[in-house]
PDB file of N, CA and C in Angstrom:
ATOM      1  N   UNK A   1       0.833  -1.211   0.000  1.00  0.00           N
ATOM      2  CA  UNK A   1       0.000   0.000   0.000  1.00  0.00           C
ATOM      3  C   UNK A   1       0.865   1.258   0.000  1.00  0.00           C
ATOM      4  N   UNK A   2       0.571   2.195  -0.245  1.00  0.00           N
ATOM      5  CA  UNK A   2       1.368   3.786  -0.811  1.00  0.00           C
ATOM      6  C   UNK A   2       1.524   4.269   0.909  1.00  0.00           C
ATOM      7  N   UNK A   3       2.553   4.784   1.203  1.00  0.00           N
ATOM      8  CA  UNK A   3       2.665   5.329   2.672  1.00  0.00           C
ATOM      9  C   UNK A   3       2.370   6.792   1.902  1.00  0.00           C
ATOM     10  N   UNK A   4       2.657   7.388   0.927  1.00  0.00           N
ATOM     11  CA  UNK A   4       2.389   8.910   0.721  1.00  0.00           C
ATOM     12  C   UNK A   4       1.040   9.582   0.332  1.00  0.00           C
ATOM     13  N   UNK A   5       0.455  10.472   1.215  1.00  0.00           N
ATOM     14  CA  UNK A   5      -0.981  10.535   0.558  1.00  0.00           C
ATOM     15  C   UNK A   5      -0.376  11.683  -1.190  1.00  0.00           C
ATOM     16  N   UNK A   6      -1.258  11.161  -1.874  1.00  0.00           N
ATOM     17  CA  UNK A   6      -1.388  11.623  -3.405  1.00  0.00           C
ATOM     18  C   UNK A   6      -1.143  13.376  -3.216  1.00  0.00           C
ATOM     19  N   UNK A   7      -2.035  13.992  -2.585  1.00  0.00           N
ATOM     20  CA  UNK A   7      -1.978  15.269  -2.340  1.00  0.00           C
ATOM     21  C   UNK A   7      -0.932  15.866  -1.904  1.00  0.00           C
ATOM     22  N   UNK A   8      -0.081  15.263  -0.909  1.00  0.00           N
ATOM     23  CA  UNK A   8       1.533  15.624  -0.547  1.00  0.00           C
ATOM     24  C   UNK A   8       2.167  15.272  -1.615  1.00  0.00           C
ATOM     25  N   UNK A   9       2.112  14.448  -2.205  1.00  0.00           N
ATOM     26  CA  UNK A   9       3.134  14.071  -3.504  1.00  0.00           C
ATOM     27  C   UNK A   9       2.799  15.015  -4.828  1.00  0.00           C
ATOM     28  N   UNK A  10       1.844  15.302  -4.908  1.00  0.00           N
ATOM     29  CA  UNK A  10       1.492  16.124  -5.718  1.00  0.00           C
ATOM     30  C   UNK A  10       1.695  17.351  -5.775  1.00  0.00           C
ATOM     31  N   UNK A  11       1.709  17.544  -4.099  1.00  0.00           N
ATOM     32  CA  UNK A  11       2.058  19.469  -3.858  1.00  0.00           C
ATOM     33  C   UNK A  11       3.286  19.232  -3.782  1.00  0.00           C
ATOM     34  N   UNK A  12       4.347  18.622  -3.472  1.00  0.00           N
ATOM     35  CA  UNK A  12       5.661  18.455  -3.409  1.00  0.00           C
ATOM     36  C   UNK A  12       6.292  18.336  -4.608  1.00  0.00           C
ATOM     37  N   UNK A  13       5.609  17.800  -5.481  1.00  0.00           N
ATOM     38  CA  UNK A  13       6.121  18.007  -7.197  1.00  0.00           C
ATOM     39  C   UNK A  13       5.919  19.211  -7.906  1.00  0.00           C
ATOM     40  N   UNK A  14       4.596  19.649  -7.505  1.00  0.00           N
ATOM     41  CA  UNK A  14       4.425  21.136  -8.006  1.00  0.00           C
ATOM     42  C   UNK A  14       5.547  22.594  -7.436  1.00  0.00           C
ATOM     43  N   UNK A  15       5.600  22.039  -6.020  1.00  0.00           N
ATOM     44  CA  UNK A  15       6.827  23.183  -5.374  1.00  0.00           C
ATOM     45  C   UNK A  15       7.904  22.885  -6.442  1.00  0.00           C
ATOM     46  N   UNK A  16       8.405  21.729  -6.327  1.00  0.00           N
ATOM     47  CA  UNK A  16       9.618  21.674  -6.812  1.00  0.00           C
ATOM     48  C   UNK A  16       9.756  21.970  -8.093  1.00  0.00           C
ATOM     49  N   UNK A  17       8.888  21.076  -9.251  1.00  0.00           N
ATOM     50  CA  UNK A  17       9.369  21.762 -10.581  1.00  0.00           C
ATOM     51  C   UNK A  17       8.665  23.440 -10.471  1.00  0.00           C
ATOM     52  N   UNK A  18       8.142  24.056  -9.917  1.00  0.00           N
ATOM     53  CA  UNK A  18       8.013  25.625  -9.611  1.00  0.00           C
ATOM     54  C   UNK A  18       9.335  26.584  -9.649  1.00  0.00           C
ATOM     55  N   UNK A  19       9.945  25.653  -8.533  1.00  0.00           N
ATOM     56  CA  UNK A  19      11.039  26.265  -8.261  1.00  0.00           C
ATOM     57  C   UNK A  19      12.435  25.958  -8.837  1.00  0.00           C
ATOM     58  N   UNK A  20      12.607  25.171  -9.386  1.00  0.00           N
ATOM     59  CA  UNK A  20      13.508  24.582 -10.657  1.00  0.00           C
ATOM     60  C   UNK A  20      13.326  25.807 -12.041  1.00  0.00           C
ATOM     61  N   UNK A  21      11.923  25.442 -12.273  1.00  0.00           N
ATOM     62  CA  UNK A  21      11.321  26.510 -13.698  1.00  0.00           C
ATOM     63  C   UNK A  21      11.832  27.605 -13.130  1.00  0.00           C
ATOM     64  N   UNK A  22      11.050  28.386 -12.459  1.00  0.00           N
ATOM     65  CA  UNK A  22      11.751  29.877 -12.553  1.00  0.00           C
ATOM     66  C   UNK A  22      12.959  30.113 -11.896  1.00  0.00           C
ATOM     67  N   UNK A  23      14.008  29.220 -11.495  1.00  0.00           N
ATOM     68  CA  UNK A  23      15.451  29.333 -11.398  1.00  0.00           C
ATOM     69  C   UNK A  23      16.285  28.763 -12.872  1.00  0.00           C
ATOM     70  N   UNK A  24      15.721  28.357 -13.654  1.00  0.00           N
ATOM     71  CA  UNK A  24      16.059  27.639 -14.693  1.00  0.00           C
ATOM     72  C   UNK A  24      15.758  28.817 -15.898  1.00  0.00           C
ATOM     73  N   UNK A  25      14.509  29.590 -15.946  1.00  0.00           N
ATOM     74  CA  UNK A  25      13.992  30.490 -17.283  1.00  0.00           C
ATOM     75  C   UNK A  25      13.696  31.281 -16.571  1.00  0.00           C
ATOM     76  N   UNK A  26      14.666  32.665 -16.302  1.00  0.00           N
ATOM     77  CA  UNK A  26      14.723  33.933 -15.532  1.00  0.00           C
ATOM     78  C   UNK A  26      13.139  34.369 -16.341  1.00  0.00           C
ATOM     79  N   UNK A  27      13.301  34.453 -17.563  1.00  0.00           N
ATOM     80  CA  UNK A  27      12.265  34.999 -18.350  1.00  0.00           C
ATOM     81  C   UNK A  27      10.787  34.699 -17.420  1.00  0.00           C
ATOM     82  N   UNK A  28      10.880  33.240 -17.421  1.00  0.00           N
ATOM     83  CA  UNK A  28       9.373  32.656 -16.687  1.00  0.00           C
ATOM     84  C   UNK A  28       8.903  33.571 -15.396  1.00  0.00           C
ATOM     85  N   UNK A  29      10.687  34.047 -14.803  1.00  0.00           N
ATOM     86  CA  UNK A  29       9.821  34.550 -13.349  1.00  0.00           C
ATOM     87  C   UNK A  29       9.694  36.038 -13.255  1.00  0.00           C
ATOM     88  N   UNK A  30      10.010  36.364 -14.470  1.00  0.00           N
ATOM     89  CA  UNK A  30       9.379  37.801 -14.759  1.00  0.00           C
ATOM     90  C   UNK A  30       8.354  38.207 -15.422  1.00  0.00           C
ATOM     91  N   UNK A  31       7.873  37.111 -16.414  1.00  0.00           N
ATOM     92  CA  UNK A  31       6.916  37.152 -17.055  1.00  0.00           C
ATOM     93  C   UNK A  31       5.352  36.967 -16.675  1.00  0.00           C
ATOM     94  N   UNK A  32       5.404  35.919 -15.358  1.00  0.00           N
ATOM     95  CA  UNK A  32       4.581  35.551 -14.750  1.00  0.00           C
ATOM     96  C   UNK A  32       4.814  35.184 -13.520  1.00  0.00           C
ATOM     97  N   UNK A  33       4.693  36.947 -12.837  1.00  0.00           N
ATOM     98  CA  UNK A  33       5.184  37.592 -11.906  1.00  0.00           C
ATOM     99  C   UNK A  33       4.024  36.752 -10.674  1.00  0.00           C
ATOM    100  N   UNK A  34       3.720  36.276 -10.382  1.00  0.00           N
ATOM    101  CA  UNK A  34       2.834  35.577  -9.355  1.00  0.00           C
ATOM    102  C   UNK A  34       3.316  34.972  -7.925  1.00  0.00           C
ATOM    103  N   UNK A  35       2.867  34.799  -7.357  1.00  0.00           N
ATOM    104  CA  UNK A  35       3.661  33.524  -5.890  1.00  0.00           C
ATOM    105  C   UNK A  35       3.432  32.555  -6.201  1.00  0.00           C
ATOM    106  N   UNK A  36       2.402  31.804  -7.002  1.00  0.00           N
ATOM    107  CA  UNK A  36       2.523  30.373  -7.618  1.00  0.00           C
ATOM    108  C   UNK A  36       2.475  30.294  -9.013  1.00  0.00           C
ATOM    109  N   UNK A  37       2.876  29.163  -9.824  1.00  0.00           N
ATOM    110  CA  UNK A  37       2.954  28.568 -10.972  1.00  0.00           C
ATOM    111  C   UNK A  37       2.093  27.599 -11.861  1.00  0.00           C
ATOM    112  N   UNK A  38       1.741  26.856 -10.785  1.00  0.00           N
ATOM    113  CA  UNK A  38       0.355  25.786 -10.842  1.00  0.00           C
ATOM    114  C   UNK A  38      -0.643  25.947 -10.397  1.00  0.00           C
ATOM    115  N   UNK A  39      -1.620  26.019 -10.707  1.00  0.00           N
ATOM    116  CA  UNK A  39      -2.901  25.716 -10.273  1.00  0.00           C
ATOM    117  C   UNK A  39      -3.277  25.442  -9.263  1.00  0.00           C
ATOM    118  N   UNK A  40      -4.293  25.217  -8.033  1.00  0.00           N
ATOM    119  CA  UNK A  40      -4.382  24.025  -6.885  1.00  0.00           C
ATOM    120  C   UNK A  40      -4.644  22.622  -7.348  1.00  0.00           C
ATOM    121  N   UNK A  41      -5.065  23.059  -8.439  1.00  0.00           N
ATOM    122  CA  UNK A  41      -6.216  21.595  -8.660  1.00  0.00           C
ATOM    123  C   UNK A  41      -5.229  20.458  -9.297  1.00  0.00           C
ATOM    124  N   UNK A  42      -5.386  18.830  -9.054  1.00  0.00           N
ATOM    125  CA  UNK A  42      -4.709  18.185 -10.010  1.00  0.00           C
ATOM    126  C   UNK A  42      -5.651  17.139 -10.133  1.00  0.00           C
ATOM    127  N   UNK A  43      -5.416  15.916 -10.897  1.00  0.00           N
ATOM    128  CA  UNK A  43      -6.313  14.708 -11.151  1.00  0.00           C
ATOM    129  C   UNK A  43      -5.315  13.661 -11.008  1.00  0.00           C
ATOM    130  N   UNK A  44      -6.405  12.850 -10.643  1.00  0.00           N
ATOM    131  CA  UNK A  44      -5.833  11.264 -10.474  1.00  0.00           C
ATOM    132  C   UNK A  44      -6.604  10.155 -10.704  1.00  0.00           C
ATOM    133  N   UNK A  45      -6.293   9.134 -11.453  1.00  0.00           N
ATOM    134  CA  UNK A  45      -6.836   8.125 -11.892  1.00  0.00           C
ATOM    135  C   UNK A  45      -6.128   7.194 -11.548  1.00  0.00           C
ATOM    136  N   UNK A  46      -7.228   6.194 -11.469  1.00  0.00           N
ATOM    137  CA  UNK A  46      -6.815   4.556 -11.540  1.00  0.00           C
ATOM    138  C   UNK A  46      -7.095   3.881 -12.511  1.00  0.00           C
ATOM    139  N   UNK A  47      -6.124   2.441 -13.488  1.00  0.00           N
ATOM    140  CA  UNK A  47      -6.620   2.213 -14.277  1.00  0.00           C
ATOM    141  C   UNK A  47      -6.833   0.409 -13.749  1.00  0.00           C
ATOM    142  N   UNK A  48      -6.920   0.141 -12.691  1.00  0.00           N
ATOM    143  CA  UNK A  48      -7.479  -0.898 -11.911  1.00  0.00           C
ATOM    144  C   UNK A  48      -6.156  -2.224 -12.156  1.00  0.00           C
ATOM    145  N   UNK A  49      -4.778  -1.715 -12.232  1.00  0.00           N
ATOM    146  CA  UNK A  49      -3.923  -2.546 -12.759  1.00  0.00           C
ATOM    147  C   UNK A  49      -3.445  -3.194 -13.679  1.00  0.00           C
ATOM    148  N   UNK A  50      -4.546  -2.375 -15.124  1.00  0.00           N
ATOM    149  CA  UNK A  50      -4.133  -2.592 -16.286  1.00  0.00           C
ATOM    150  C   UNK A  50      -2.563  -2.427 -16.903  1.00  0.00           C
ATOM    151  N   UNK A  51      -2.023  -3.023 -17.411  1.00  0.00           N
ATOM    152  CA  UNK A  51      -0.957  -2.986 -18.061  1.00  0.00           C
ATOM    153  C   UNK A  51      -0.833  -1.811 -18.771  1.00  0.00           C
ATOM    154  N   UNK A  52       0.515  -1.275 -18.732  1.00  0.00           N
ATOM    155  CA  UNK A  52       0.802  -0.003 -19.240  1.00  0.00           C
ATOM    156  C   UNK A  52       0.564   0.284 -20.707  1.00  0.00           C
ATOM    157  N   UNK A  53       0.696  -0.527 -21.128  1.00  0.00           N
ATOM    158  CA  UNK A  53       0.636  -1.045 -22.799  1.00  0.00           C
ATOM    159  C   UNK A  53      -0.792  -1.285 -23.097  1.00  0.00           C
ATOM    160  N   UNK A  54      -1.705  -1.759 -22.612  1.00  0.00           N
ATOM    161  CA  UNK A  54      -3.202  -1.205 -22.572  1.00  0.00           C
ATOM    162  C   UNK A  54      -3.883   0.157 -22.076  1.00  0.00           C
ATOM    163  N   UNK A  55      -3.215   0.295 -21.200  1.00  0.00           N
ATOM    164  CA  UNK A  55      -3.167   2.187 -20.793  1.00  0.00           C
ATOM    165  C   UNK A  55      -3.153   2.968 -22.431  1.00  0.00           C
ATOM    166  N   UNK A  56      -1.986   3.165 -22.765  1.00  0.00           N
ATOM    167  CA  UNK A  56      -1.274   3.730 -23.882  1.00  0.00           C
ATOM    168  C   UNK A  56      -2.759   3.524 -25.068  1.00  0.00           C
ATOM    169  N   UNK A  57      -2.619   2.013 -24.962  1.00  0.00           N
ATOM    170  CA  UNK A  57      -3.474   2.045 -26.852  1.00  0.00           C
ATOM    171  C   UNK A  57      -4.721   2.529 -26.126  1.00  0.00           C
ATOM    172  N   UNK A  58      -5.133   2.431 -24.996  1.00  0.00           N
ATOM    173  CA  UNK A  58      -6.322   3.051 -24.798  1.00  0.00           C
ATOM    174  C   UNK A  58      -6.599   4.415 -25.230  1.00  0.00           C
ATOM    175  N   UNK A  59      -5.852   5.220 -24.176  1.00  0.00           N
ATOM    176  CA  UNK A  59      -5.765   6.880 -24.823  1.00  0.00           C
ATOM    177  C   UNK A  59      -5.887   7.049 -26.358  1.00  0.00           C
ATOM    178  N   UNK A  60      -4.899   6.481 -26.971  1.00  0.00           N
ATOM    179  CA  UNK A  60      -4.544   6.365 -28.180  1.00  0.00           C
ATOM    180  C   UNK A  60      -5.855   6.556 -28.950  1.00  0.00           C
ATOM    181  N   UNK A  61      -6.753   5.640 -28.767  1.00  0.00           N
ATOM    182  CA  UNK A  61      -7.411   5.118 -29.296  1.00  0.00           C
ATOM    183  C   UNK A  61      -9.115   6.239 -29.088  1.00  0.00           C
ATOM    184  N   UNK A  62      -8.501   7.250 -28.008  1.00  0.00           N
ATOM    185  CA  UNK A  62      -9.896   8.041 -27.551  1.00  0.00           C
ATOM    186  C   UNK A  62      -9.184   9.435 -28.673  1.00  0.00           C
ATOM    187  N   UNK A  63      -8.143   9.687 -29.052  1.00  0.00           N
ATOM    188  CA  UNK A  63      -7.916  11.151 -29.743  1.00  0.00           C
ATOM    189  C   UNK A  63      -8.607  11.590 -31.039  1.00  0.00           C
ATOM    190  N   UNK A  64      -9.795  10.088 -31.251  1.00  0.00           N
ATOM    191  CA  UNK A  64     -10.210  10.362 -32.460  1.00  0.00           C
ATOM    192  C   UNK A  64     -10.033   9.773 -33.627  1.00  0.00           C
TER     193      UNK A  64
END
């Protein structure tokens, strides 16, 4: 079972590539002068242990 709840892992990825990006593209942190970068909101799905390779042609297969 996952010891990390989704929401800490999620806000902990968003800090970080945040703070990578606008130390990385001076431009980014002048351009979009804000205190955050992301959104609050994120999504999460389950695909009930399907194989990654059924994942894939799935999407694939919804673009139309």
């Amino acid at each position: 079972p996952p010891t990390v709840q989704l929401s800490k892992l999620v806000n902990s990825l968003k800090a970080v590539t945040s703070r990578r990006l606008r130390n990385e593209f001076l431009d980014l942190r002048e351009a979009y002068n804000k205190p955050v970068l992301w959104s609050r909101s994120y999504f999460v799905g389950s695909c009930g242990g399907a194989p990654l390779e059924v994942v894939k042609r799935y999407i694939q297969h919804q673009r139309g």
